[in-house]
C-alpha atoms as a PDB file:
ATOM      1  CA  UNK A   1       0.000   0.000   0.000  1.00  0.00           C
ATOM      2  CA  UNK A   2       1.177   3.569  -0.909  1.00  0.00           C
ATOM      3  CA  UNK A   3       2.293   5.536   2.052  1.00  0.00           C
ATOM      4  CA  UNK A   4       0.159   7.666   3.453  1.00  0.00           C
ATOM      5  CA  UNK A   5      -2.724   6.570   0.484  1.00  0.00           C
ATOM      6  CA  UNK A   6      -5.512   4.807   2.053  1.00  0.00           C
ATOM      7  CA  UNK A   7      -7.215   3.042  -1.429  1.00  0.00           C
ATOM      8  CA  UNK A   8     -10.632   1.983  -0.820  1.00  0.00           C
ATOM      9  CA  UNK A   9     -12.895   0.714  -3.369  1.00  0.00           C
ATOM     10  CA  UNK A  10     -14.274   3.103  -6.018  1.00  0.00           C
ATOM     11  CA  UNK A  11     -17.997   2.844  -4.999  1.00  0.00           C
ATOM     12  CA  UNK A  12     -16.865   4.084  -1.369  1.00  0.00           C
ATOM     13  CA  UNK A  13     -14.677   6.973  -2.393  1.00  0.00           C
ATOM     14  CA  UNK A  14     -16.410   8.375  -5.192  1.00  0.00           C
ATOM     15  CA  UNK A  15     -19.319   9.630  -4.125  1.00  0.00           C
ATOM     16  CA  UNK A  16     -21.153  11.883  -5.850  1.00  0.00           C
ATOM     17  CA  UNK A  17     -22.088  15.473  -3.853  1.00  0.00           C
ATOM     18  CA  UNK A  18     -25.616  15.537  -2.584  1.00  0.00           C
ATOM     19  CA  UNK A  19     -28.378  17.043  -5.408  1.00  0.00           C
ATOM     20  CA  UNK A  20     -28.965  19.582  -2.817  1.00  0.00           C
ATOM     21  CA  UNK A  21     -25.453  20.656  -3.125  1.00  0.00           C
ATOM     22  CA  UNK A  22     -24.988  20.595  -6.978  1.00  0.00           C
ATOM     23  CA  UNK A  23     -25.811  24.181  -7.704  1.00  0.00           C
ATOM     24  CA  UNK A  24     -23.577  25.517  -4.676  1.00  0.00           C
ATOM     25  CA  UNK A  25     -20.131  27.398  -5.250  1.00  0.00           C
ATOM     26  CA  UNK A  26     -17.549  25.476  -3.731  1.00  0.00           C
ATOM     27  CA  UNK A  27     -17.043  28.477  -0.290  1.00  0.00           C
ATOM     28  CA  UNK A  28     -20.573  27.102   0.718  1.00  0.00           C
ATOM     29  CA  UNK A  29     -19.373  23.557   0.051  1.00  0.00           C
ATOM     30  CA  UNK A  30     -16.153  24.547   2.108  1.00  0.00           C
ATOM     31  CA  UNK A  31     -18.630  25.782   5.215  1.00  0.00           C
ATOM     32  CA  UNK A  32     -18.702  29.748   4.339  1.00  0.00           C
ATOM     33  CA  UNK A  33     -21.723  31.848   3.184  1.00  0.00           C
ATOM     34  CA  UNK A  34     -22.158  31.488  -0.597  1.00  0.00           C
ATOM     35  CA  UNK A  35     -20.600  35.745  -1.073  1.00  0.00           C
ATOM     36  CA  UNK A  36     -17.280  34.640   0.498  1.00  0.00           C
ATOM     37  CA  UNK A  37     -14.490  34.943  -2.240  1.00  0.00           C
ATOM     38  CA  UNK A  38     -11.790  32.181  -1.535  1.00  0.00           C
ATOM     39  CA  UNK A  39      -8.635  32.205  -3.340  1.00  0.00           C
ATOM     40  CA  UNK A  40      -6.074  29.668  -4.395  1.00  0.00           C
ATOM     41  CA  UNK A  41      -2.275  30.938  -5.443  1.00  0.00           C
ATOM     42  CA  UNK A  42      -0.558  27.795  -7.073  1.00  0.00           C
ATOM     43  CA  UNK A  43       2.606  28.040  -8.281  1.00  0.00           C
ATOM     44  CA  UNK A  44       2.994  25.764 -11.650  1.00  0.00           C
ATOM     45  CA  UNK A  45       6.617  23.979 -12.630  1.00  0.00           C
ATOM     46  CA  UNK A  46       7.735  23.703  -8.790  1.00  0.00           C
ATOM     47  CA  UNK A  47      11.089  21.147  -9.719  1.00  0.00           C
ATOM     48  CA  UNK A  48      11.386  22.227 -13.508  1.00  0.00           C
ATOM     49  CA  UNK A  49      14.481  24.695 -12.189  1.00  0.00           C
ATOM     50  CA  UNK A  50      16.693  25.423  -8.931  1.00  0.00           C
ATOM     51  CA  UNK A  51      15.152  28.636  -9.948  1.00  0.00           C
ATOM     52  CA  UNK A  52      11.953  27.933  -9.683  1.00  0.00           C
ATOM     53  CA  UNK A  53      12.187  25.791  -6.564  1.00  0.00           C
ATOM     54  CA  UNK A  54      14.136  29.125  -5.012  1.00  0.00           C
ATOM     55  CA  UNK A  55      11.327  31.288  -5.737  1.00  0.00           C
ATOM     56  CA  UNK A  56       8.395  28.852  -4.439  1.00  0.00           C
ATOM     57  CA  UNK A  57      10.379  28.135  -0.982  1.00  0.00           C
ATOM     58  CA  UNK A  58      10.251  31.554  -0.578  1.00  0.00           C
ATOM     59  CA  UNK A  59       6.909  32.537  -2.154  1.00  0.00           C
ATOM     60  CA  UNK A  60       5.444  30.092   0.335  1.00  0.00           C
ATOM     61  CA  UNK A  61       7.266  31.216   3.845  1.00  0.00           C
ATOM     62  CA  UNK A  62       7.176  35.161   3.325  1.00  0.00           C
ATOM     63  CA  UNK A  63       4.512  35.299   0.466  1.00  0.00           C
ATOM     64  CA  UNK A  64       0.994  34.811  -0.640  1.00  0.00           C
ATOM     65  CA  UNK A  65       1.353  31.276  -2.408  1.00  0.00           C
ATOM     66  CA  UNK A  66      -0.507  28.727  -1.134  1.00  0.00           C
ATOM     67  CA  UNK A  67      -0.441  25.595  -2.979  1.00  0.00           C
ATOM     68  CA  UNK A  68       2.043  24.488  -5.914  1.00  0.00           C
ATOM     69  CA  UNK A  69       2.162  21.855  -8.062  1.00  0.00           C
ATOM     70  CA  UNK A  70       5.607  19.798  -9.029  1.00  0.00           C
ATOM     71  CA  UNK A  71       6.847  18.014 -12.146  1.00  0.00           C
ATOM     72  CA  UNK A  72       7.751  14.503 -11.596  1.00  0.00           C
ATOM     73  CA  UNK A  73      10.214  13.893 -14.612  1.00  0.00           C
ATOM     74  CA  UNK A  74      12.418  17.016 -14.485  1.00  0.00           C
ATOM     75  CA  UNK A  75      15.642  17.431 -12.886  1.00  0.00           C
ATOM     76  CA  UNK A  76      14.835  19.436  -9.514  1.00  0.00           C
ATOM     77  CA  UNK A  77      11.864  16.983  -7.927  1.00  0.00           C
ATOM     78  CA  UNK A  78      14.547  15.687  -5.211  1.00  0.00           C
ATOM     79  CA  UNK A  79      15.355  19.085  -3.916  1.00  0.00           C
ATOM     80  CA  UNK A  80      10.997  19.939  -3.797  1.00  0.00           C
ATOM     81  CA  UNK A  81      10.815  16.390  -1.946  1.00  0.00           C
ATOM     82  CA  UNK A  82      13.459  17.196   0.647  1.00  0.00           C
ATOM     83  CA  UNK A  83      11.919  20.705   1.347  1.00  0.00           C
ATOM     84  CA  UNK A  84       8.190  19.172   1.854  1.00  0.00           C
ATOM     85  CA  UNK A  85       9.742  16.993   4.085  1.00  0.00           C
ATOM     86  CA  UNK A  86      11.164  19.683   6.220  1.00  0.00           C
ATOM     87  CA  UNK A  87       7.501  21.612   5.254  1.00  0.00           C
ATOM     88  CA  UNK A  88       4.571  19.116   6.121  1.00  0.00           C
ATOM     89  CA  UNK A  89       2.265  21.908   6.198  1.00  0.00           C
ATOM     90  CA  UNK A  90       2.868  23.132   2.342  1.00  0.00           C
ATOM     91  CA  UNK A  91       0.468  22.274   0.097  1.00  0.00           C
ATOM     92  CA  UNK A  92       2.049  20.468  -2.715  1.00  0.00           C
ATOM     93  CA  UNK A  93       0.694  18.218  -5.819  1.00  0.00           C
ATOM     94  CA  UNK A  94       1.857  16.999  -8.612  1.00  0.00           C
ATOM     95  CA  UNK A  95       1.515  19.251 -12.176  1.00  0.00           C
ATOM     96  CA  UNK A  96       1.002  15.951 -14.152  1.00  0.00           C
ATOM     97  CA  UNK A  97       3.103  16.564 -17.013  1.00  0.00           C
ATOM     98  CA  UNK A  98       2.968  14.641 -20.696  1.00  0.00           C
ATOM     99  CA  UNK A  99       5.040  17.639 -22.726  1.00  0.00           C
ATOM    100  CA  UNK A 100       8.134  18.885 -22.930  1.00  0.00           C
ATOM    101  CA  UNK A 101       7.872  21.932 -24.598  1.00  0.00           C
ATOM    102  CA  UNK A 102      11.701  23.984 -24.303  1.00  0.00           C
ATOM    103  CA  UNK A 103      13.873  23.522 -26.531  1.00  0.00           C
ATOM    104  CA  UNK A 104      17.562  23.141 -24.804  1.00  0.00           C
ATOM    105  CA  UNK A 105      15.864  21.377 -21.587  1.00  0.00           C
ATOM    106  CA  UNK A 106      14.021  18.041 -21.782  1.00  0.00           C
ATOM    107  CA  UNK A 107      12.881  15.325 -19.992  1.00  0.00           C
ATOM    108  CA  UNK A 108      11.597  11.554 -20.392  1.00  0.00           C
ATOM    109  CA  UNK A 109       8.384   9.860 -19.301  1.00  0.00           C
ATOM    110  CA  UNK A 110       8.616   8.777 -15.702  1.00  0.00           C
ATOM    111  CA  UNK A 111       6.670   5.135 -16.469  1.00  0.00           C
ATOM    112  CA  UNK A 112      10.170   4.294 -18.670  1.00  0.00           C
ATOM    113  CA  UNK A 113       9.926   4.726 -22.652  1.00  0.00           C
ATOM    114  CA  UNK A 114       9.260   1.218 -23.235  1.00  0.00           C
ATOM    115  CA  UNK A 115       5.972   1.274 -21.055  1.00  0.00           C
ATOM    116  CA  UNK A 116       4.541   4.601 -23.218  1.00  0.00           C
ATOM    117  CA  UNK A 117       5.667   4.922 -26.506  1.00  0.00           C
ATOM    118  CA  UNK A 118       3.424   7.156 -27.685  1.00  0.00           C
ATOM    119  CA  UNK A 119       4.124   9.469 -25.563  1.00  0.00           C
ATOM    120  CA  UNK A 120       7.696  10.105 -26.898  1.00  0.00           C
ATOM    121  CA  UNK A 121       8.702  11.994 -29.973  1.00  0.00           C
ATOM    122  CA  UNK A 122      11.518  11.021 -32.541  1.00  0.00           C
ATOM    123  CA  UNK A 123      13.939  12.244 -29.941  1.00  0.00           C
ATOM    124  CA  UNK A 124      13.319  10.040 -27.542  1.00  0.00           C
ATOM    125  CA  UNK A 125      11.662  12.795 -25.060  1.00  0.00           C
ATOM    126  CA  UNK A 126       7.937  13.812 -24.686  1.00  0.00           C
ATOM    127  CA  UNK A 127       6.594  15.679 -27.053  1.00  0.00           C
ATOM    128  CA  UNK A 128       6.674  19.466 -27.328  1.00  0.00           C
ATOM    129  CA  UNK A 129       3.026  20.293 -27.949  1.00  0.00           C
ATOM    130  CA  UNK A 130       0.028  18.718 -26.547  1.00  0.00           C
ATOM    131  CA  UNK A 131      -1.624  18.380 -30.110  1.00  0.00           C
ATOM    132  CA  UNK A 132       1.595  15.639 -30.422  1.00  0.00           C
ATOM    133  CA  UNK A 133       0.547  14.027 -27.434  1.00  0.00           C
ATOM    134  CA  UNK A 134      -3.184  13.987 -28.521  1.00  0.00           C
ATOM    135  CA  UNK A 135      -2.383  12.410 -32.357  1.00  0.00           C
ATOM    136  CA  UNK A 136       0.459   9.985 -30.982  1.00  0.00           C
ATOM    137  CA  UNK A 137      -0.602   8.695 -27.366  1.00  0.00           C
ATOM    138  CA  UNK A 138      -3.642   6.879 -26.150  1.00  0.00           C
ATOM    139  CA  UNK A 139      -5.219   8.049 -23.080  1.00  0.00           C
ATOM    140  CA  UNK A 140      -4.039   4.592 -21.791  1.00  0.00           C
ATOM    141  CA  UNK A 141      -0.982   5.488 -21.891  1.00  0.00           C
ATOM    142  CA  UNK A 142      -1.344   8.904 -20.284  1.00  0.00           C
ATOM    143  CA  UNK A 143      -2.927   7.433 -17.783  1.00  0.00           C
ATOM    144  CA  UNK A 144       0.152   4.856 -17.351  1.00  0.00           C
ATOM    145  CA  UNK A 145       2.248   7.986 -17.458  1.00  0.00           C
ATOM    146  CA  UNK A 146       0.199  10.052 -14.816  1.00  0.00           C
ATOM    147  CA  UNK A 147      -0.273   6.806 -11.863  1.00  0.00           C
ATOM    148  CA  UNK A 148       3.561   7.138 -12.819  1.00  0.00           C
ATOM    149  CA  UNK A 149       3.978  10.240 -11.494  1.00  0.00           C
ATOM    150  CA  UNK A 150       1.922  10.625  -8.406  1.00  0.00           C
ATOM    151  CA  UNK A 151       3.241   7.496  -7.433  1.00  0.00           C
ATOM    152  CA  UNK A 152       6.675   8.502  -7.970  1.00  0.00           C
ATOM    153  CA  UNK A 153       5.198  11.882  -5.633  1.00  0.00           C
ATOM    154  CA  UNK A 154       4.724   9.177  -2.936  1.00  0.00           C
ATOM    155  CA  UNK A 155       7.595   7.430  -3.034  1.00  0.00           C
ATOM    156  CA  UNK A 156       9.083  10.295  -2.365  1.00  0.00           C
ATOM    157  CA  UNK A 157       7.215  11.265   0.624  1.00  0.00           C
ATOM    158  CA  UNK A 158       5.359  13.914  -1.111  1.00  0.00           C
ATOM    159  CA  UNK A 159       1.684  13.365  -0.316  1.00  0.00           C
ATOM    160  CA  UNK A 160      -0.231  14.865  -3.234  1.00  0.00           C
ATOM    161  CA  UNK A 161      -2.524  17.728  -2.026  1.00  0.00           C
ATOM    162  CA  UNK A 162      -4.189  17.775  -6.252  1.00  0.00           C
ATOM    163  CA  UNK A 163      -3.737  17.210  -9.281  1.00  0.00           C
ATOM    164  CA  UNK A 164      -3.057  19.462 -12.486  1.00  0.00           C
ATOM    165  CA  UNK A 165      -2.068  19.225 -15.963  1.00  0.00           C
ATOM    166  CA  UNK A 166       1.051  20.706 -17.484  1.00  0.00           C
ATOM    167  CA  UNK A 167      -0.293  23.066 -20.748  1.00  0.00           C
ATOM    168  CA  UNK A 168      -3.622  21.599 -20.447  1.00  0.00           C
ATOM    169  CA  UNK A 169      -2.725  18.582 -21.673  1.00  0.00           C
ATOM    170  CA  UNK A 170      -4.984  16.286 -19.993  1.00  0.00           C
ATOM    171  CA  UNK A 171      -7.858  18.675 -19.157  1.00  0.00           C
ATOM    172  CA  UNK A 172      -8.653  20.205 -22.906  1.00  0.00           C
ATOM    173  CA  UNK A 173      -9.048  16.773 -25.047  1.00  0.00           C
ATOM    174  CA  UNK A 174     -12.602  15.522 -24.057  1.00  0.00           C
ATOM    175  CA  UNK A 175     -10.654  11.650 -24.245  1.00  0.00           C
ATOM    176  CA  UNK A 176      -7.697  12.496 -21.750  1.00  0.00           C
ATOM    177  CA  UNK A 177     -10.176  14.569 -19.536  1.00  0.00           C
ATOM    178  CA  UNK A 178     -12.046  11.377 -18.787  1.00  0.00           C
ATOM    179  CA  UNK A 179      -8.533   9.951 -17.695  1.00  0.00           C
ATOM    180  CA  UNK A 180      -8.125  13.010 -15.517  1.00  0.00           C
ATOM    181  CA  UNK A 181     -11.192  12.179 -13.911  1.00  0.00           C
ATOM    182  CA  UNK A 182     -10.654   9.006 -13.334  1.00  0.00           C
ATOM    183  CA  UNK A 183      -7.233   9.636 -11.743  1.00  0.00           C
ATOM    184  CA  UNK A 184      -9.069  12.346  -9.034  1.00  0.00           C
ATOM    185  CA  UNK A 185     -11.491   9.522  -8.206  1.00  0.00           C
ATOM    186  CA  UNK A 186      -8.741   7.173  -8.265  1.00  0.00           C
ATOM    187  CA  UNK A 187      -6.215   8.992  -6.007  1.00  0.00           C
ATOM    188  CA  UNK A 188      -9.390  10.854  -4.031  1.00  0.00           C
ATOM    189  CA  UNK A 189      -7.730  14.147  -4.947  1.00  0.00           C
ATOM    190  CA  UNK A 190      -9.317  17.562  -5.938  1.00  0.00           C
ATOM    191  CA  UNK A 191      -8.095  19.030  -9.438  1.00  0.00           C
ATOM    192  CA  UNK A 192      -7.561  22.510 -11.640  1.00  0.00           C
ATOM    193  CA  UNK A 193     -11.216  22.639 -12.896  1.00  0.00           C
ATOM    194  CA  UNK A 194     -11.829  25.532 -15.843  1.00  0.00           C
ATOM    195  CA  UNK A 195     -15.503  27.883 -14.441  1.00  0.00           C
ATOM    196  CA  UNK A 196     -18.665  26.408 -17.014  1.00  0.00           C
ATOM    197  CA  UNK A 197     -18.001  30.027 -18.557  1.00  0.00           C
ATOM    198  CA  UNK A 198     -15.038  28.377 -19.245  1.00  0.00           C
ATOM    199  CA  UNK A 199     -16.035  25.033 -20.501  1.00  0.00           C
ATOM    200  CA  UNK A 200     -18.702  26.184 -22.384  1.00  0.00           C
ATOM    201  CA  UNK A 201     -16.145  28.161 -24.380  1.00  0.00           C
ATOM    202  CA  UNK A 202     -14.292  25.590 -25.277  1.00  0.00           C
ATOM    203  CA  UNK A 203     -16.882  23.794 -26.569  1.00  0.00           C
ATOM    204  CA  UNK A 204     -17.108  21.437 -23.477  1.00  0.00           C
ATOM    205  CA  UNK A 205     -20.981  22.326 -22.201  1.00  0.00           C
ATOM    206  CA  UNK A 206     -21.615  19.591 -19.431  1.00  0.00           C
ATOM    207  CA  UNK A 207     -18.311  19.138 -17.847  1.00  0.00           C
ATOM    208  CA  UNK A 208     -18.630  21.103 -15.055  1.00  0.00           C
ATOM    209  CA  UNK A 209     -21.356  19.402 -13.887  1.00  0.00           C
ATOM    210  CA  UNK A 210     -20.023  16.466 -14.626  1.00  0.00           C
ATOM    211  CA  UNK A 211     -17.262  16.855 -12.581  1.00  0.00           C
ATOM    212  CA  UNK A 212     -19.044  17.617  -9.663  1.00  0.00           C
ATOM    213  CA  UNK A 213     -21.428  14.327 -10.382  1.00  0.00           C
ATOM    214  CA  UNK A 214     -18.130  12.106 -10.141  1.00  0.00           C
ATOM    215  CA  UNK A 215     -17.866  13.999  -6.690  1.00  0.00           C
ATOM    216  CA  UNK A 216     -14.717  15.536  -7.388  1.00  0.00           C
ATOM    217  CA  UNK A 217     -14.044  18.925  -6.289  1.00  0.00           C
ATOM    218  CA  UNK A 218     -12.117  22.398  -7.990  1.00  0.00           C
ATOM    219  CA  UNK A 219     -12.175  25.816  -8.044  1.00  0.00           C
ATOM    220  CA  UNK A 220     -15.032  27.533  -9.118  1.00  0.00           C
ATOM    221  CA  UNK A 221     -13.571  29.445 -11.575  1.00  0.00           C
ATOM    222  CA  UNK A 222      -9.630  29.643 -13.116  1.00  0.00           C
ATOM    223  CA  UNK A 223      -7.846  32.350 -13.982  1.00  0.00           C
ATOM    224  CA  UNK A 224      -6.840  30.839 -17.606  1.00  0.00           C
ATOM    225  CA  UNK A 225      -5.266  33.361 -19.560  1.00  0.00           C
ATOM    226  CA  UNK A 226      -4.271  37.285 -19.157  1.00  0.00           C
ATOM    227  CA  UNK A 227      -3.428  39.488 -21.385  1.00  0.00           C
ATOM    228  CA  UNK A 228       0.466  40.344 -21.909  1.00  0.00           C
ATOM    229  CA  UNK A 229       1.705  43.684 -20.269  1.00  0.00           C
ATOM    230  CA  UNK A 230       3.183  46.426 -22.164  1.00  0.00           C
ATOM    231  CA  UNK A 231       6.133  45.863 -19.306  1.00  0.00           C
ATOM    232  CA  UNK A 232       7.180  43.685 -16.607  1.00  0.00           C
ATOM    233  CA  UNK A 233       6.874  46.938 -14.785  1.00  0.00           C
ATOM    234  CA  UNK A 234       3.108  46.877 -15.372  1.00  0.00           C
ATOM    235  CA  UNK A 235       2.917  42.162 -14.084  1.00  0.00           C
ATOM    236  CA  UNK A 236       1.614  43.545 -10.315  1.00  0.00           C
ATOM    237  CA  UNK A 237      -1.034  45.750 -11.586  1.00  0.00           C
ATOM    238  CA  UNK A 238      -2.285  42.778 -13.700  1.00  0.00           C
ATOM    239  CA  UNK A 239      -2.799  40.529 -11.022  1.00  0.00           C
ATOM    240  CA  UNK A 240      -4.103  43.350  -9.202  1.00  0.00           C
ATOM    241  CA  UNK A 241      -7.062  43.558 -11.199  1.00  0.00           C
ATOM    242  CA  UNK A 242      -7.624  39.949 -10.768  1.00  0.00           C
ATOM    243  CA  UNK A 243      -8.094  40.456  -7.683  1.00  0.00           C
ATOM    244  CA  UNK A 244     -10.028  43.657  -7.586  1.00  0.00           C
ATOM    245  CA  UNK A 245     -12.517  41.827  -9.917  1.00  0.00           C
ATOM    246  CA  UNK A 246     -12.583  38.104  -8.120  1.00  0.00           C
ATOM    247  CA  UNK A 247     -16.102  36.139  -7.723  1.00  0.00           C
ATOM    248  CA  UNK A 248     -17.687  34.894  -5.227  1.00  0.00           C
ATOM    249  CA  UNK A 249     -17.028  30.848  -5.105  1.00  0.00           C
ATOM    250  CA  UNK A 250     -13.269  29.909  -5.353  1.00  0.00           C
ATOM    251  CA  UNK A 251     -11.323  31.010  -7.902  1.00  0.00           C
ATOM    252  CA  UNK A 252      -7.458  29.612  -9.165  1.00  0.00           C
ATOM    253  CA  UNK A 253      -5.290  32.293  -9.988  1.00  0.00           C
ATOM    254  CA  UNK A 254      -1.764  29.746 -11.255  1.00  0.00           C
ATOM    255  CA  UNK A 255       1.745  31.621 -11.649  1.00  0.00           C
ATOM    256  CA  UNK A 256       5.069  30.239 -12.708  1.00  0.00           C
ATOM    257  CA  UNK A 257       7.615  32.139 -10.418  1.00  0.00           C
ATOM    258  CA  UNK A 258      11.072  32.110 -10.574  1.00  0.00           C
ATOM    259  CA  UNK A 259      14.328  33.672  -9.841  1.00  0.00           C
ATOM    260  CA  UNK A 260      15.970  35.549 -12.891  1.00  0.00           C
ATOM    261  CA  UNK A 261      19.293  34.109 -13.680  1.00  0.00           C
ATOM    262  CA  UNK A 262      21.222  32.203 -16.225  1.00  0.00           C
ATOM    263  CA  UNK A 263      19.516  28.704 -15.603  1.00  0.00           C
ATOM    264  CA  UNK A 264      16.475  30.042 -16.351  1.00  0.00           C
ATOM    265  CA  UNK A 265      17.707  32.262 -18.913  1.00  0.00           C
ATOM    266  CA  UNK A 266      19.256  28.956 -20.423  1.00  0.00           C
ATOM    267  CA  UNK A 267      15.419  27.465 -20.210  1.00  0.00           C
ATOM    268  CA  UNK A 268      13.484  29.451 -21.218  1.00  0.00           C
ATOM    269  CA  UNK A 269      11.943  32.812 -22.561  1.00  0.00           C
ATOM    270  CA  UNK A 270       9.927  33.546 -20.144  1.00  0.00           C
ATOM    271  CA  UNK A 271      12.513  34.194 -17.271  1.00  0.00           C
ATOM    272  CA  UNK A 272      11.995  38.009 -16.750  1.00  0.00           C
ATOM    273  CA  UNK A 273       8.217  37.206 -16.608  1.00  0.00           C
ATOM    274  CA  UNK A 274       8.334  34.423 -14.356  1.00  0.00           C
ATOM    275  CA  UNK A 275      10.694  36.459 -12.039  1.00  0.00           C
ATOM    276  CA  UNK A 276       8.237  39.602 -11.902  1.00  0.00           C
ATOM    277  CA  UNK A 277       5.672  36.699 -10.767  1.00  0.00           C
ATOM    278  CA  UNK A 278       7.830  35.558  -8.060  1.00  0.00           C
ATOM    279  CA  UNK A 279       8.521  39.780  -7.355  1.00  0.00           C
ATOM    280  CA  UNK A 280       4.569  39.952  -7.070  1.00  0.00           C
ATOM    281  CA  UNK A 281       4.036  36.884  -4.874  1.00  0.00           C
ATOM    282  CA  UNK A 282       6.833  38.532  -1.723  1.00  0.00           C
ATOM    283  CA  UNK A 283       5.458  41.582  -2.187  1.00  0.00           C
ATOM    284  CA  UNK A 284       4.374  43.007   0.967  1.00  0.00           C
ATOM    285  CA  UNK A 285       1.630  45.499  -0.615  1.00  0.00           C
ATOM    286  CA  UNK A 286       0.094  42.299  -2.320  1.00  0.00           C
ATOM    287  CA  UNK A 287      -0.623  40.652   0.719  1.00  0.00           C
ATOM    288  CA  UNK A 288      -2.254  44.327   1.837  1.00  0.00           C
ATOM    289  CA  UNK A 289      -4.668  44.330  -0.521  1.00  0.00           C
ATOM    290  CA  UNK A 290      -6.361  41.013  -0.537  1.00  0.00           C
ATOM    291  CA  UNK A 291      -6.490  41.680   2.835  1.00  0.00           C
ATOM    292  CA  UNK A 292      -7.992  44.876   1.980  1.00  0.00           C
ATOM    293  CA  UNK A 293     -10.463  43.180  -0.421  1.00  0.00           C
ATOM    294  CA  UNK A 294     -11.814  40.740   2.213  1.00  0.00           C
ATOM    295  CA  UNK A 295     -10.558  38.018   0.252  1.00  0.00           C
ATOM    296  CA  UNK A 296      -9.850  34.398   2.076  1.00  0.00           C
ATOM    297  CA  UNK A 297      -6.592  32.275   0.764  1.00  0.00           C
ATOM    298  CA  UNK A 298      -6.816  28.857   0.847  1.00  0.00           C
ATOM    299  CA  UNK A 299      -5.314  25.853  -0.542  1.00  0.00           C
ATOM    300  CA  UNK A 300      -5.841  22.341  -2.389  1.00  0.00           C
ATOM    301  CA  UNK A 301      -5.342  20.703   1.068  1.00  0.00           C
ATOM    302  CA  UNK A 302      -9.033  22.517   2.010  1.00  0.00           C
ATOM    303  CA  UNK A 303     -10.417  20.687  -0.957  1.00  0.00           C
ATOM    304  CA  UNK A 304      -8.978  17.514  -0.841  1.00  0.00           C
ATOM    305  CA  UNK A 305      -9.699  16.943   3.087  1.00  0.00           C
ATOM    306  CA  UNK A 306     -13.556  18.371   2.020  1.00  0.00           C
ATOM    307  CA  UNK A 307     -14.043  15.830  -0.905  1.00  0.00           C
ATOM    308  CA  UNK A 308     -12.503  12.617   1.316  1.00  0.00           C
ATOM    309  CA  UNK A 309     -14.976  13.619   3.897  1.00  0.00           C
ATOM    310  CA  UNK A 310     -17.470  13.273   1.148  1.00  0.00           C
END
């Protein structure tokens, strides 16, 4: 038996939330009244990078973050699983990941190459794009890659707090979303859920309510894409609106912070961007203002230790 992982059989675990409850936001399924506005900060990539596991230590002891989300088959998981152990109380889970997308830094399935071939490309690492994955892979074998990965998360002694999917990669193909449900009522862990604004827009009417049918919980509503600023000068006041403007219900808002420097430089594009996120997430005023706004933070350990009472 996984540590820590109490498996029970699937008609015990899954249980579907109560009709009364179906058309509730998830702060009255949490206990609060139905106006609250509850926020989740996860931080995406935790492991990809030193860099990035330097920024999310930090963003989670002096900052706002409250949950992140690791990559099992890149090259910094050992330093994320040695922190958690010396931080029980952060809530970590694993950023199931199927792509890899940058060009100078790669990385292999964690099931092995012989157990998912079509998950690799012709050079012998995942693919780049998640269109690859979709044309190349069965959802068989992305689940095979995915049980891969949170178990390697708890043979590690990381115990998963959710689950979410690296570029959308299991969450925007109707097929490999089925998989990603299955693997939350599996594992009896909440998951990145889009708002049925959301769904609807990408042409996936019913899924919301589908999801919370299976009994398995997410945010209300995820913030999915911003627009780019005109400068890294003007990253705070964009998340700044997001949270002038939240919802009542829980909302996502996902970052990808890390330290500016020549790994990350070496990596990737985005490094000045994903340094001003990190900037944002110490910030003292930020903290200010959702306290300002009323707003709650929580994290995926709120949801998953709601849905396993369910």
């Amino acid at each position: 038996m996984k540590a820590g992982l109490l498996l029970l059989p699937l008609a015990l675990y899954a249980c579907p939330l109560l009709a009364a409850d179906a058309d509730k936001n998830v702060a009255e399924l949490l206990g609060y009244p139905p106006e609250t506005k509850l926020l989740i900060i996860n931080a995406d990539d935790f492991g990809m990078s030193h860099a990035t596991n330097l920024a999310v230590f930090d963003a989670f002891q002096r900052g706002v973050l409250t949950s992140a989300t690791v990559m099992m088959p890149t090259a910094w998981v050992k330093e994320v699983a040695l922190w958690v152990q010396e931080h029980p109380e952060a809530a970590v889970g694993v950023h199931l990941t199927h792509t890899s997308e940058w060009k100078n830094y790669k990385w292999a399935p964690v099931a092995g190459r012989a157990a998912v071939p079509g998950m690799l490309a012709p050079d012998g690492y995942m693919w780049a794009r998640e269109e690859d994955v979709w044309g190349h892979a069965t959802p068989q074998e992305a689940m095979a890659e995915a049980k891969a990965q949170i178990d390697y998360a708890l043979s590690l002694g990381i115990e998963p707090t959710h689950i979410d999917s690296h570029m959308g990669t299991m969450q925007l193909h109707p097929d490999f979303w089925q998989v990603y449900l299955d693997l939350s009522r599996e594992y009896r862990l909440p998951q990145r859920q889009a708002s049925r604004e959301l769904y609807n827009a990408l042409g996936a009417t019913g899924r919301k309510e589908a999801e919370r049918e299976a009994g398995v919980l997410g945010p209300d509503a995820l913030i999915y894409s911003l627009p780019n600023p005109q400068s890294l000068a003007d990253v705070p006041e964009l998340y700044n609106n997001v949270l002038r403007n939240l919802k009542p219900g829980l909302t996502e808002l996902y970052l990808h912070p890390a330290i500016d420097g020549p790994e990350m430089q070496a990596i990737s594009g985005s490094h000045a961007r994903r340094d001003a996120d990190y900037r944002w997430l110490v910030d003292p005023q930020t903290r200010e203002l959702i306290d300002e706004l009323g707003i709650k933070l929580i994290s995926y350990r709120d949801l998953r230790e709601a849905m396993r009472r369910r």
